[in-house]
Protein backbone atom coordinates (compact mmCIF):
# COMPACT_ATOMS: atom_id res chain seq x y z
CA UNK A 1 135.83 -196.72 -53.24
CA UNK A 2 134.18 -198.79 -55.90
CA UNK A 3 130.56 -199.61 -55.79
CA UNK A 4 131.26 -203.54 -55.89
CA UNK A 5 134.10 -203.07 -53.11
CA UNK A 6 131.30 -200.95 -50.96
CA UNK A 7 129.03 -203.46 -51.40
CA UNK A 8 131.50 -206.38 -50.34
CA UNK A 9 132.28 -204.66 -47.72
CA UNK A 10 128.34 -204.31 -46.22
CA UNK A 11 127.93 -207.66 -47.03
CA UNK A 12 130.88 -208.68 -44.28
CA UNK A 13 129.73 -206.69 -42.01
CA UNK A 14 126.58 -207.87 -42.26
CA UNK A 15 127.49 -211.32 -41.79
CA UNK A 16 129.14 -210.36 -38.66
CA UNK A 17 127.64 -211.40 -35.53
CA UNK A 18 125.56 -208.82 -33.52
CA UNK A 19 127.84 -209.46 -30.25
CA UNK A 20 130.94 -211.73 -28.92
CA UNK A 21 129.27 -215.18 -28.66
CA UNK A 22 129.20 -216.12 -24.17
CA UNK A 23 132.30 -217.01 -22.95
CA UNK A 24 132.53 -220.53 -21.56
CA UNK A 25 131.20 -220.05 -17.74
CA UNK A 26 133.62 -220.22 -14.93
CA UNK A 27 133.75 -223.96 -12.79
CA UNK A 28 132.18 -221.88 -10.06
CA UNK A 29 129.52 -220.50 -12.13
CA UNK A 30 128.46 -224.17 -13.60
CA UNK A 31 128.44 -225.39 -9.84
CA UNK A 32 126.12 -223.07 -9.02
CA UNK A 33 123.87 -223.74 -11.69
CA UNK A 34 124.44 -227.27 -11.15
CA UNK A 35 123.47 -227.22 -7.25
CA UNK A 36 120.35 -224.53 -8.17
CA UNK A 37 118.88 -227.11 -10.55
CA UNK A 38 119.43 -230.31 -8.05
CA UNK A 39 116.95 -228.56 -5.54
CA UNK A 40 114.88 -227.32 -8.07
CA UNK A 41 114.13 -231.02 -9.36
CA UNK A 42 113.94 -231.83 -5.64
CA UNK A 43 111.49 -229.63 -5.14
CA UNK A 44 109.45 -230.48 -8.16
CA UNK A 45 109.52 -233.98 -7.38
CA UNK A 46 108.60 -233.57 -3.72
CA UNK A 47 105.72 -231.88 -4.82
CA UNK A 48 104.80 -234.42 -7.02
CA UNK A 49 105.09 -236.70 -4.10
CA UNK A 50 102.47 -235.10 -2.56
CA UNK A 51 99.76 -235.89 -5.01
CA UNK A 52 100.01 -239.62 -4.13
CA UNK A 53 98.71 -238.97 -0.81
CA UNK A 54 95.16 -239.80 0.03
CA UNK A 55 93.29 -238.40 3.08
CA UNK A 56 97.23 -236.87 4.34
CA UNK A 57 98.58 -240.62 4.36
CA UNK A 58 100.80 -241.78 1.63
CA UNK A 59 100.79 -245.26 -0.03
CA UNK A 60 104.55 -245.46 0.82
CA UNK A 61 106.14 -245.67 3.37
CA UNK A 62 107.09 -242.02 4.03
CA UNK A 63 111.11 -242.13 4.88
CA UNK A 64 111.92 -244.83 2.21
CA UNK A 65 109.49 -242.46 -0.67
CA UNK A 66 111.15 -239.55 1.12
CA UNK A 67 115.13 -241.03 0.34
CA UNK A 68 113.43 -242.11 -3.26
CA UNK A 69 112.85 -238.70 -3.72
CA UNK A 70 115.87 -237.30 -3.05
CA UNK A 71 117.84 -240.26 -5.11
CA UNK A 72 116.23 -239.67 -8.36
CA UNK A 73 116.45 -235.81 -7.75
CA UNK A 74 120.39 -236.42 -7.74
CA UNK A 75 120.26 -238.88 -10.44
CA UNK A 76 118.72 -236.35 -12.66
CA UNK A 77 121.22 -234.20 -11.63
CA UNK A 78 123.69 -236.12 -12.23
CA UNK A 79 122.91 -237.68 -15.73
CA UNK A 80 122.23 -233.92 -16.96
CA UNK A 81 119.30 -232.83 -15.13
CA UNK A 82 116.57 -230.60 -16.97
CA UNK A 83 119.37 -228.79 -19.20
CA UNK A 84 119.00 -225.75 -16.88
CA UNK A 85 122.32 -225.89 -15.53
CA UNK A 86 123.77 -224.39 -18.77
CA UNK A 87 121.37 -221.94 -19.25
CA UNK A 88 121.64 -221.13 -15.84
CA UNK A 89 125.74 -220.85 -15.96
CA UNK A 90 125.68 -218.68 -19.08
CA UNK A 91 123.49 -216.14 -18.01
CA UNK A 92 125.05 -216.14 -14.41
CA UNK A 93 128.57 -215.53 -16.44
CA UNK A 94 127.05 -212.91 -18.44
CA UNK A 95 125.58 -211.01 -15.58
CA UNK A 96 128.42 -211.35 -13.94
CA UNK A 97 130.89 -209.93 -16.84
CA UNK A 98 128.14 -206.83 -17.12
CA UNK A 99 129.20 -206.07 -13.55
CA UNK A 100 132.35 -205.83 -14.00
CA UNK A 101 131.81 -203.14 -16.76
């Protein structure tokens, strides 16, 4: 072999990415992820909630703050959320195609 046709030839495999780029997760997998980050952001903003209490009473009333809660937790959700969700799906996909190794 030449040395400029060795040295093309390095130079494509170098190029080459390391490993296959993720596969596009599975509809379950993204549902999952979906649903995880939904009560995550719940969670987060029920505990945020909490600071607004003074002396264990809240300014609000405590059902109506309580259904607030949960409303912007699924709007969040809805419109996107945190950008978790695809983080979440792609690395449940990937674990999940290691197991079946």
């Amino acid at each position: 072999m030449k040395p400029l046709e060795s040295a093309t030839t390095a130079l494509q495999k170098a190029d080459a990415p390391l490993h296959e780029p993720p596969a596009k997760p599975s509809e379950k997998a993204i549902k999952a992820a979906r649903d995880f980050e939904a009560i995550m952001v719940r969670h987060m903003l029920e505990s945020m909630q909490k600071t607004t209490e003074i002396n264990g009473k809240s300014h609000a009333n405590n059902g109506y703050q309580s259904m607030a809660t949960e409303a912007l937790a699924d709007s969040i959700a809805k419109g996107g959320g945190l950008g978790l969700a695809d983080l979440i799906a792609h690395t449940l996909e990937s674990e999940m195609a290691r197991g079946k190794r």
